[in-house]
C-alpha atoms as a PDB file:
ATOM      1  CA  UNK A   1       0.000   0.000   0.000  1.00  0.00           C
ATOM      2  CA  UNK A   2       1.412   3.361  -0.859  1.00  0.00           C
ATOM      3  CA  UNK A   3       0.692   6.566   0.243  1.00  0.00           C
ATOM      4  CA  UNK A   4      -1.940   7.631  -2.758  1.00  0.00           C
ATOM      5  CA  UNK A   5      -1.627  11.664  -2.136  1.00  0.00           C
ATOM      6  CA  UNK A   6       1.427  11.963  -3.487  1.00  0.00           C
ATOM      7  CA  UNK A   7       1.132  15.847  -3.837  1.00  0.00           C
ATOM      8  CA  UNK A   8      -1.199  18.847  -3.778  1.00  0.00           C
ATOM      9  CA  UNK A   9      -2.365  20.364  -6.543  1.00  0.00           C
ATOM     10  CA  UNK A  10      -2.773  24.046  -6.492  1.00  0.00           C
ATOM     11  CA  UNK A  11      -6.815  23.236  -7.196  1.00  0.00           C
ATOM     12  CA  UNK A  12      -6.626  21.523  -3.471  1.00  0.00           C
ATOM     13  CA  UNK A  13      -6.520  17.974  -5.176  1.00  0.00           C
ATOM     14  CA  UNK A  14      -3.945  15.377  -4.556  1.00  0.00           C
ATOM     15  CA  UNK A  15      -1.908  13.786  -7.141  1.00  0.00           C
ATOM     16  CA  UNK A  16      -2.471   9.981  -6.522  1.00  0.00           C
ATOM     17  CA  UNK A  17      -0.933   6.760  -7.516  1.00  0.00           C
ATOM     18  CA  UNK A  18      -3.268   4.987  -9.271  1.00  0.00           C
ATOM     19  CA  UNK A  19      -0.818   0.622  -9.469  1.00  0.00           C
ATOM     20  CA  UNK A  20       2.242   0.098  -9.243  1.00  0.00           C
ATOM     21  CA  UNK A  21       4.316  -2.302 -12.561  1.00  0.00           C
ATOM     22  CA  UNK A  22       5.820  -5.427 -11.591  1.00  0.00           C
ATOM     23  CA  UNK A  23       9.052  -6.292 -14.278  1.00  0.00           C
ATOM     24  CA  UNK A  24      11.868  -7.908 -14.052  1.00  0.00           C
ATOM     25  CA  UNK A  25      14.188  -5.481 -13.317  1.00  0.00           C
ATOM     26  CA  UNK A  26      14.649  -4.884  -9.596  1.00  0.00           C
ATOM     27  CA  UNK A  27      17.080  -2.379 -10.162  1.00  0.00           C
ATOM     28  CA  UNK A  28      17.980   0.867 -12.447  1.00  0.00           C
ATOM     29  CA  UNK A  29      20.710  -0.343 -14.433  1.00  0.00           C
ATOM     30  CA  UNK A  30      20.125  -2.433 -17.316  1.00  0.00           C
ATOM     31  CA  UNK A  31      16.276  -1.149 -18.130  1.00  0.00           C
ATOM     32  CA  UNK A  32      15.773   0.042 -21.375  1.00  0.00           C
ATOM     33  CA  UNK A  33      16.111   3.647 -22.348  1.00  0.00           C
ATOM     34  CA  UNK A  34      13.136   3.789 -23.979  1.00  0.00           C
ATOM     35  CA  UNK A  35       9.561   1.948 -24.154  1.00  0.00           C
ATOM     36  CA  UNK A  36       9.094  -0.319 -27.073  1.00  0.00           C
ATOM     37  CA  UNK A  37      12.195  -1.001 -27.789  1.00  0.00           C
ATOM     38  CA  UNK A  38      12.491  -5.016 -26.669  1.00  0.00           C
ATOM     39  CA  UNK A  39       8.844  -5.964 -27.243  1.00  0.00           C
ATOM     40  CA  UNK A  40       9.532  -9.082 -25.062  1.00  0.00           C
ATOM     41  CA  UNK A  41      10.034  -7.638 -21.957  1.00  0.00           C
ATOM     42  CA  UNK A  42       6.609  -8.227 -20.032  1.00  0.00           C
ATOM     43  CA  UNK A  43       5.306  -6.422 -17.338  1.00  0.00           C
ATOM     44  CA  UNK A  44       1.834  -6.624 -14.282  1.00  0.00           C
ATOM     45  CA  UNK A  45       0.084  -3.711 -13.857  1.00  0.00           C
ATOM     46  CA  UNK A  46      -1.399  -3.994 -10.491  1.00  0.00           C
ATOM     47  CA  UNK A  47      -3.968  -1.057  -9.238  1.00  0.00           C
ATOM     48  CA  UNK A  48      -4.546   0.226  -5.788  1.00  0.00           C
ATOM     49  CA  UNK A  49      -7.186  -1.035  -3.852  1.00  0.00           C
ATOM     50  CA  UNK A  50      -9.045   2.554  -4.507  1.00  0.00           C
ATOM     51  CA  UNK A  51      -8.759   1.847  -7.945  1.00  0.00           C
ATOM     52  CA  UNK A  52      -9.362  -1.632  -8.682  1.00  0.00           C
ATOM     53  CA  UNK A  53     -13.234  -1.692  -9.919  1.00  0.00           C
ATOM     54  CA  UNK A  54     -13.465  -3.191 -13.417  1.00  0.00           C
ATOM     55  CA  UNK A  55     -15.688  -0.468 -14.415  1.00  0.00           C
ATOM     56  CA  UNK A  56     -12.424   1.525 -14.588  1.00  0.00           C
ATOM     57  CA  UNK A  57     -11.277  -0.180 -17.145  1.00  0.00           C
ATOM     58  CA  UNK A  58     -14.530  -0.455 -19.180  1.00  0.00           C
ATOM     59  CA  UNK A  59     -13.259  -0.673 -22.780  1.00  0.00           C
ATOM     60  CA  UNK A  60      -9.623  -0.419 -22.894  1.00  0.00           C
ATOM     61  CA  UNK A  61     -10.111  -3.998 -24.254  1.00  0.00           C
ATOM     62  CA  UNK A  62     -10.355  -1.960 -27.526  1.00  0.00           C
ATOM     63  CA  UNK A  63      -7.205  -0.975 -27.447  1.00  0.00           C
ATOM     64  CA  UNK A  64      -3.890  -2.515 -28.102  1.00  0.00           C
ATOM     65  CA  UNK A  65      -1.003   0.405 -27.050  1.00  0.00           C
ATOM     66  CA  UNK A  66      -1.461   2.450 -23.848  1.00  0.00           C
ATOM     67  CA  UNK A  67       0.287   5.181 -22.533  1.00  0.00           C
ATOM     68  CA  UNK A  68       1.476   5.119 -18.530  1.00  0.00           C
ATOM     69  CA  UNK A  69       2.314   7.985 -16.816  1.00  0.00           C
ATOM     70  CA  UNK A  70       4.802   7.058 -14.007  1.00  0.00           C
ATOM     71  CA  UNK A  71       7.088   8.083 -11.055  1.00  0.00           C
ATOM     72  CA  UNK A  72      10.980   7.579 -11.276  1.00  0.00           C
ATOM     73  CA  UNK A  73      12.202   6.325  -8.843  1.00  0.00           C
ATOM     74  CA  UNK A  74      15.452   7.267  -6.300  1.00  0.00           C
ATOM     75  CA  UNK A  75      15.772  10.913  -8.329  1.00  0.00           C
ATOM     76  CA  UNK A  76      16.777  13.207  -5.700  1.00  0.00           C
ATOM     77  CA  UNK A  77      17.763  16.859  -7.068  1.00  0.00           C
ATOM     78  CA  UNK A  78      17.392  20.000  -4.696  1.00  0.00           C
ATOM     79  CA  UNK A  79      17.590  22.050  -7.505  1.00  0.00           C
ATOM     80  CA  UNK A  80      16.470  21.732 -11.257  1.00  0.00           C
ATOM     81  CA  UNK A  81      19.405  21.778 -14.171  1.00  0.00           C
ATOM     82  CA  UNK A  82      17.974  23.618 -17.304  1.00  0.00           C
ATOM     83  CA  UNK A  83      20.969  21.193 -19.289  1.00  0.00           C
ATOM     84  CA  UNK A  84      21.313  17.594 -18.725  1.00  0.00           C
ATOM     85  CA  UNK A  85      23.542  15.188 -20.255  1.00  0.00           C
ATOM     86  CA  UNK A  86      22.002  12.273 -22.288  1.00  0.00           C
ATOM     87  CA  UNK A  87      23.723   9.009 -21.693  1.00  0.00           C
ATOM     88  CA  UNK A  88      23.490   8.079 -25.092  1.00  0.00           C
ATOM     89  CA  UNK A  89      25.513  10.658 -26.401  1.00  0.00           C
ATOM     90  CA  UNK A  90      28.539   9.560 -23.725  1.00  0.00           C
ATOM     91  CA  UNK A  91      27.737  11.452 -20.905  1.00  0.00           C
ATOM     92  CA  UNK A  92      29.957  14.374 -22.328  1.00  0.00           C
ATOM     93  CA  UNK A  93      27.535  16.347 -23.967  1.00  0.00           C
ATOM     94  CA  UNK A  94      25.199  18.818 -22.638  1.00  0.00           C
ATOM     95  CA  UNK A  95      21.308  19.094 -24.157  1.00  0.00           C
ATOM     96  CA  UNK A  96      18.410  20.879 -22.723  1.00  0.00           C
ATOM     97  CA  UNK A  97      16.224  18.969 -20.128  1.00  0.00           C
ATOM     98  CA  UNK A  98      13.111  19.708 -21.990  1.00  0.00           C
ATOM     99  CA  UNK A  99      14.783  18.115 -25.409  1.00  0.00           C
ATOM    100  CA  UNK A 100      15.752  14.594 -23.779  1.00  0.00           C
ATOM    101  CA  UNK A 101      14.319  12.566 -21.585  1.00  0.00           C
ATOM    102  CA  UNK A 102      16.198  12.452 -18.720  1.00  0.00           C
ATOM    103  CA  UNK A 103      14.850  11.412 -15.018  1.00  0.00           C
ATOM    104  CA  UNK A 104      16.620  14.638 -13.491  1.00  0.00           C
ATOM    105  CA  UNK A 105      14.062  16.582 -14.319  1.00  0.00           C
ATOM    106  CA  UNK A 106      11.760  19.747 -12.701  1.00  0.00           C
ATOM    107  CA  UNK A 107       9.112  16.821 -11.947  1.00  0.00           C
ATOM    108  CA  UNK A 108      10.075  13.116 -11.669  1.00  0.00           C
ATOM    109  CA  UNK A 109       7.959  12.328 -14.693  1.00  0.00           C
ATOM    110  CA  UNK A 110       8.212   9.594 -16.801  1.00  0.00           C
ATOM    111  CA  UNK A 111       5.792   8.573 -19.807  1.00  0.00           C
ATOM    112  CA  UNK A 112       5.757   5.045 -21.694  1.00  0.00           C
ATOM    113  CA  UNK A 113       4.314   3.761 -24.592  1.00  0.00           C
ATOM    114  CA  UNK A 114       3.416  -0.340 -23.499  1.00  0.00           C
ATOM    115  CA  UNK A 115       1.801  -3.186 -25.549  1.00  0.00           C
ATOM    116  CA  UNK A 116      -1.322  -3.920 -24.024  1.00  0.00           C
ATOM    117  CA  UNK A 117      -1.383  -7.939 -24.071  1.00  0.00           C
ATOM    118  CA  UNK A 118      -4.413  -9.080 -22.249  1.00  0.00           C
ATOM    119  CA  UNK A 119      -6.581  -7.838 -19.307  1.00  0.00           C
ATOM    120  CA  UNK A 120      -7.053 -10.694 -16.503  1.00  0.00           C
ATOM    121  CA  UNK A 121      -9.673  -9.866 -13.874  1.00  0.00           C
ATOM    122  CA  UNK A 122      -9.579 -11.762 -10.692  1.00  0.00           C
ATOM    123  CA  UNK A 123     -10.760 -11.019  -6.984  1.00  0.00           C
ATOM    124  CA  UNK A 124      -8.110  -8.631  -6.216  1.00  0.00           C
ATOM    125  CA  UNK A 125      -9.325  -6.459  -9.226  1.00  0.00           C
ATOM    126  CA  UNK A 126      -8.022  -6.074 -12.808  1.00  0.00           C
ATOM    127  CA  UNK A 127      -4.137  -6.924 -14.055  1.00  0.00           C
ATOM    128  CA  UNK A 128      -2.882  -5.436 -17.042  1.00  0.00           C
ATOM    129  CA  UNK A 129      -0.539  -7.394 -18.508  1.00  0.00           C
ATOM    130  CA  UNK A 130       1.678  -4.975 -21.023  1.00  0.00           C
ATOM    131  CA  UNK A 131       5.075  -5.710 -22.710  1.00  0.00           C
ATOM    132  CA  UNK A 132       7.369  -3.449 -24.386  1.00  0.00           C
ATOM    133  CA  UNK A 133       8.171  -2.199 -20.747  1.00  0.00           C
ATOM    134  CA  UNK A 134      11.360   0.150 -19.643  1.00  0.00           C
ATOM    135  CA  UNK A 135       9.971   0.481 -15.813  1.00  0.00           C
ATOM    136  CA  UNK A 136      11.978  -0.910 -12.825  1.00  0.00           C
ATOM    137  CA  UNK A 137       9.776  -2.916 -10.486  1.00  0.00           C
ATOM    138  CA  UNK A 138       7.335  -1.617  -8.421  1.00  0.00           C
ATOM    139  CA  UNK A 139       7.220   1.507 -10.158  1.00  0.00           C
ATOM    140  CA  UNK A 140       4.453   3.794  -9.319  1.00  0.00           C
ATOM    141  CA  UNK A 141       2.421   4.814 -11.832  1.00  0.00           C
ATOM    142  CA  UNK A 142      -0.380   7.964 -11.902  1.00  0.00           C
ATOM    143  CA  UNK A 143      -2.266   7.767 -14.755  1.00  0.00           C
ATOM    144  CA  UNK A 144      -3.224   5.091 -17.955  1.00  0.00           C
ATOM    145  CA  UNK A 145      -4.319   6.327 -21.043  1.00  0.00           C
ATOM    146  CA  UNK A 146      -5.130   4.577 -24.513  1.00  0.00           C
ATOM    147  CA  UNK A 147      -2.966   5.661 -27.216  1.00  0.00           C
ATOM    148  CA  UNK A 148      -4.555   6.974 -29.863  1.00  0.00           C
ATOM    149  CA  UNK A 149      -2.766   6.286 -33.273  1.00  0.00           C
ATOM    150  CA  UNK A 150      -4.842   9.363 -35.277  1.00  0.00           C
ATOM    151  CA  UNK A 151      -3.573  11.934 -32.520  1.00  0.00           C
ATOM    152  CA  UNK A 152      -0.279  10.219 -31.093  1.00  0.00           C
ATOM    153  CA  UNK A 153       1.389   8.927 -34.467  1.00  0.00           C
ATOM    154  CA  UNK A 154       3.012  11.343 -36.488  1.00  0.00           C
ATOM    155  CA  UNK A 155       5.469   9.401 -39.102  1.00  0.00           C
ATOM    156  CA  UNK A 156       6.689  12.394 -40.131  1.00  0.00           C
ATOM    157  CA  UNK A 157       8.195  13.488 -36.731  1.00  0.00           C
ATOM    158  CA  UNK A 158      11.968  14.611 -36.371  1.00  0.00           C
ATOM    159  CA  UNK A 159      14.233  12.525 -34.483  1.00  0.00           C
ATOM    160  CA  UNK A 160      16.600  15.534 -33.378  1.00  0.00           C
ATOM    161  CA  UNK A 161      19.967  14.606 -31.565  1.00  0.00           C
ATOM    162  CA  UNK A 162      18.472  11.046 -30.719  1.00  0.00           C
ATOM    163  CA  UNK A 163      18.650   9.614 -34.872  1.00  0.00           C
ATOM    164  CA  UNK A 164      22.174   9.275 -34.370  1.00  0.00           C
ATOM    165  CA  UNK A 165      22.384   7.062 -31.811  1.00  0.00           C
ATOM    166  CA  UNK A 166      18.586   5.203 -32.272  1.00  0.00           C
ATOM    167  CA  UNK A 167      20.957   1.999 -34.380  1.00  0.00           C
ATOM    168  CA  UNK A 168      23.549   1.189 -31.460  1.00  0.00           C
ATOM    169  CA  UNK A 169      24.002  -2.946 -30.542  1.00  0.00           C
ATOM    170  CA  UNK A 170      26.297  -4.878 -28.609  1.00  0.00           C
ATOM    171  CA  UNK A 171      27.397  -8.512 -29.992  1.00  0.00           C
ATOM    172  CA  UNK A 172      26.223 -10.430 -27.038  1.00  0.00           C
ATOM    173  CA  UNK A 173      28.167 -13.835 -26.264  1.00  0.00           C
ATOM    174  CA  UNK A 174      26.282 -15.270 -23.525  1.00  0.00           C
ATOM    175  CA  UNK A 175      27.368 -19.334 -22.694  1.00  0.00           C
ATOM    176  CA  UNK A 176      24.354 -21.444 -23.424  1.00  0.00           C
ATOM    177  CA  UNK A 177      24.663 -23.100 -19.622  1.00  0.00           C
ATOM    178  CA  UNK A 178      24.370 -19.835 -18.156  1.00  0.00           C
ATOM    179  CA  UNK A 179      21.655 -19.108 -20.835  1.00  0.00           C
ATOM    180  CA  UNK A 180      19.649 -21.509 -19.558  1.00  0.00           C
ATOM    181  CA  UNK A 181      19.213 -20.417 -15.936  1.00  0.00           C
ATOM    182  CA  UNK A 182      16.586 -18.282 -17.057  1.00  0.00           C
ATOM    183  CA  UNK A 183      13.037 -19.478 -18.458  1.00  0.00           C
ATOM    184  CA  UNK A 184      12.737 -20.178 -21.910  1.00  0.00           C
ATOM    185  CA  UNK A 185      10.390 -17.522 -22.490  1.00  0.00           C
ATOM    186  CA  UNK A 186      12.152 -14.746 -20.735  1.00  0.00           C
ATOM    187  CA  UNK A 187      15.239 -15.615 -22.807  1.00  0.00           C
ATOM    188  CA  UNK A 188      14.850 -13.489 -25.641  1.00  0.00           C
ATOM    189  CA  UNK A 189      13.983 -10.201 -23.846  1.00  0.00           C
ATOM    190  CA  UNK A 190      17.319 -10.701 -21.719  1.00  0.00           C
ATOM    191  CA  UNK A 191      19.444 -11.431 -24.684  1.00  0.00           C
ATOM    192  CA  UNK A 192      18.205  -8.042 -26.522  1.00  0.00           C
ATOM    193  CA  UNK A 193      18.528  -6.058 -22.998  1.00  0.00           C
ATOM    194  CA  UNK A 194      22.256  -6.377 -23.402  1.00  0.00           C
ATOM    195  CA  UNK A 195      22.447  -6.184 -27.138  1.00  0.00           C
ATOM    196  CA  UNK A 196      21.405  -2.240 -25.827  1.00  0.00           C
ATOM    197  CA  UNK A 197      24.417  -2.199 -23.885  1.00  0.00           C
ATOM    198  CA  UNK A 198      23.380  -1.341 -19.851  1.00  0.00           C
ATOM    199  CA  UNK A 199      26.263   0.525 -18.859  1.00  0.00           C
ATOM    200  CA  UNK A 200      26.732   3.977 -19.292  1.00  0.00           C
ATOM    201  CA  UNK A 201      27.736   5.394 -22.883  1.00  0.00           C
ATOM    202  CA  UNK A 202      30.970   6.656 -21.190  1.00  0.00           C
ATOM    203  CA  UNK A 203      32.178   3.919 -19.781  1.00  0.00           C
ATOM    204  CA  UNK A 204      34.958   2.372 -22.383  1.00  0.00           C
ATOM    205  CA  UNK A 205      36.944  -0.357 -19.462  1.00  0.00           C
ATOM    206  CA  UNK A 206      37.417  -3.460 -21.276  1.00  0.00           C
ATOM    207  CA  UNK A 207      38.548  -4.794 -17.826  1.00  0.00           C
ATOM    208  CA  UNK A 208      35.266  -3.794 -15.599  1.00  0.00           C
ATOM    209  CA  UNK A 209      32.910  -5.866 -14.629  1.00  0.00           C
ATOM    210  CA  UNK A 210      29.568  -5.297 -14.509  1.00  0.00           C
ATOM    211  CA  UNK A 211      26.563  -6.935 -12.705  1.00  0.00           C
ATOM    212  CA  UNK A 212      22.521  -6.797 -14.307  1.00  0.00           C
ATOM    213  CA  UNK A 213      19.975  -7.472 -12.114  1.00  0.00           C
ATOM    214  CA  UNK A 214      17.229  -9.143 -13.985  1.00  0.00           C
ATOM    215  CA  UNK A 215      14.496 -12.213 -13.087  1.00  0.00           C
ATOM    216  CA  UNK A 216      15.986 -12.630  -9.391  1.00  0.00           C
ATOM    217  CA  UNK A 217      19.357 -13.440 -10.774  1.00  0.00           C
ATOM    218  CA  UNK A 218      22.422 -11.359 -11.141  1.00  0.00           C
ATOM    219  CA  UNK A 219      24.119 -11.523 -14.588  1.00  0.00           C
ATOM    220  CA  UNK A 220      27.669 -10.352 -14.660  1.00  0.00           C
ATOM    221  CA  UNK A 221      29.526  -9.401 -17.690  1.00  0.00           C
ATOM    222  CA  UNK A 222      32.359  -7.504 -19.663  1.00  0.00           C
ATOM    223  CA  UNK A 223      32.791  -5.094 -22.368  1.00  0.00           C
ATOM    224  CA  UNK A 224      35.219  -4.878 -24.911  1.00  0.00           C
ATOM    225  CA  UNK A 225      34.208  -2.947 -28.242  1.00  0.00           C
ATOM    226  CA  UNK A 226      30.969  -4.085 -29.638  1.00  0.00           C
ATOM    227  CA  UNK A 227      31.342  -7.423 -27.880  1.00  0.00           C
ATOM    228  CA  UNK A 228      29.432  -8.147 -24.325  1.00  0.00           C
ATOM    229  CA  UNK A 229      30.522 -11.311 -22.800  1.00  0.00           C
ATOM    230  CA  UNK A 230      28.823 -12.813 -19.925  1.00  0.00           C
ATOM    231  CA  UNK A 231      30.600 -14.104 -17.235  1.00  0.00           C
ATOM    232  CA  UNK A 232      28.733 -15.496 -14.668  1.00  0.00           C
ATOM    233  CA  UNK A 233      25.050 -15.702 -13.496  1.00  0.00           C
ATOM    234  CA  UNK A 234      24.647 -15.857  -9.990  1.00  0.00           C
ATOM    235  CA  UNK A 235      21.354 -15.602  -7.491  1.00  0.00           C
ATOM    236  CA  UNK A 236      20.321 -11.852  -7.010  1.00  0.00           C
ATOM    237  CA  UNK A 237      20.232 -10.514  -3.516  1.00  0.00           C
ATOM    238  CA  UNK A 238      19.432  -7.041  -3.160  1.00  0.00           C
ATOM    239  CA  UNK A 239      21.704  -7.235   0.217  1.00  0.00           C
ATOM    240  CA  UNK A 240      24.836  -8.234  -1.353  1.00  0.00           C
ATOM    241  CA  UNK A 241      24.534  -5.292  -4.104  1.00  0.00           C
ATOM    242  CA  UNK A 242      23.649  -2.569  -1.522  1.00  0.00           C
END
């Protein structure tokens, strides 16, 4: 149960949270940098119990994308930055907040474009089950919207700073023993999570190694050029990494 008034509006209304996502991602590092991206990467959406009548939810069945509205999480910042600096472009390069999508941001803020899969109603209310997801777990989310492809597509959009960078892959080499740790289904989604490359853009040690938290184990791994190699694959407790 969270707190649902998360803040007060100037109207006298409180800003609630509405669910919270459940994804396989118990930490920051390694989630995607944008929604859509890995289409297999599945995701819960579980409402609060204020929130959890199916009438709610009355015909969202029609629709196949929706949009989430969302809180990051563990973004402290005192004061606002009007220039950030996108990890894409190395972490060396300085863009205005409002062009990127950075967490450290005025408002913690974050929007997502999900799959919407199936809707499964049982006693404790409606789950959404989405994919396409770049949310840690347990994410708190404010709002759910349908997207709307007549108002919300528009194929002839700019890409701005972000085209040149939209193509980047890592050759993953992942042994097939440690491969198969993980569910067969969940497999796929993991394998294209490091194709993205997890660390950050400015981080060039061949020699460092670096640990993924995803599906309650811990994935460790190396970088050298365009080639990821996995390591090991060890249990994931949150203890140990803290």
């Amino acid at each position: 149960m969270y707190d649902m008034c998360v803040t007060k509006l100037e109207s006298g209304q409180c800003m609630k949270v509405i669910a919270h996502i459940e994804t396989d991602f118990p930490e920051k590092f390694g989630i995607p940098r944008q929604s859509g991206l890995i289409e297999e990467l599945k995701g819960k959406i579980i409402f609060e119990s204020e929130y959890r009548n199916p009438e709610a939810i009355k015909g969202l069945d029609g629709f196949n994308y929706i949009w989430l509205l969302w809180q990051f999480d563990g973004v402290v910042r005192e004061r606002w930055s009007a220039t950030v600096k996108p990890p894409r472009l190395g972490g060396n390069q300085r863009m205005g907040v409002f062009a990127t999508r950075s967490p450290f941001r005025p408002n913690p803020i974050g929007m997502s474009s999900v799959k919407l899969d199936r809707i499964e109603l049982t006693s404790k209310g409606p789950i959404l089950h989405v994919s396409g997801i770049d949310l840690k777990d347990q994410t708190l989310i404010y709002d759910i919207k349908p997207y709307l492809p007549y108002a919300d597509c528009h194929p002839d959009a700019k890409e701005g700073f972000a085209h040149e960078v939209k193509e980047y892959h890592l050759q993953v080499d992942f042994p097939e023993a440690l491969l198969h740790m993980f569910p067969k289904e969940k497999r796929p989604a993991l394998l294209k999570t490091l194709e993205q490359d997890p660390r950050p853009s400015y981080h060039h040690d061949p020699e460092r190694k670096y640990g993924m938290a995803f599906d309650d184990m811990d994935i460790h791994f190396t970088v050298d050029g365009n080639r990821l190699t996995v390591l090991e694959v060890v249990p994931y407790t949150k203890e140990e990494r803290s």
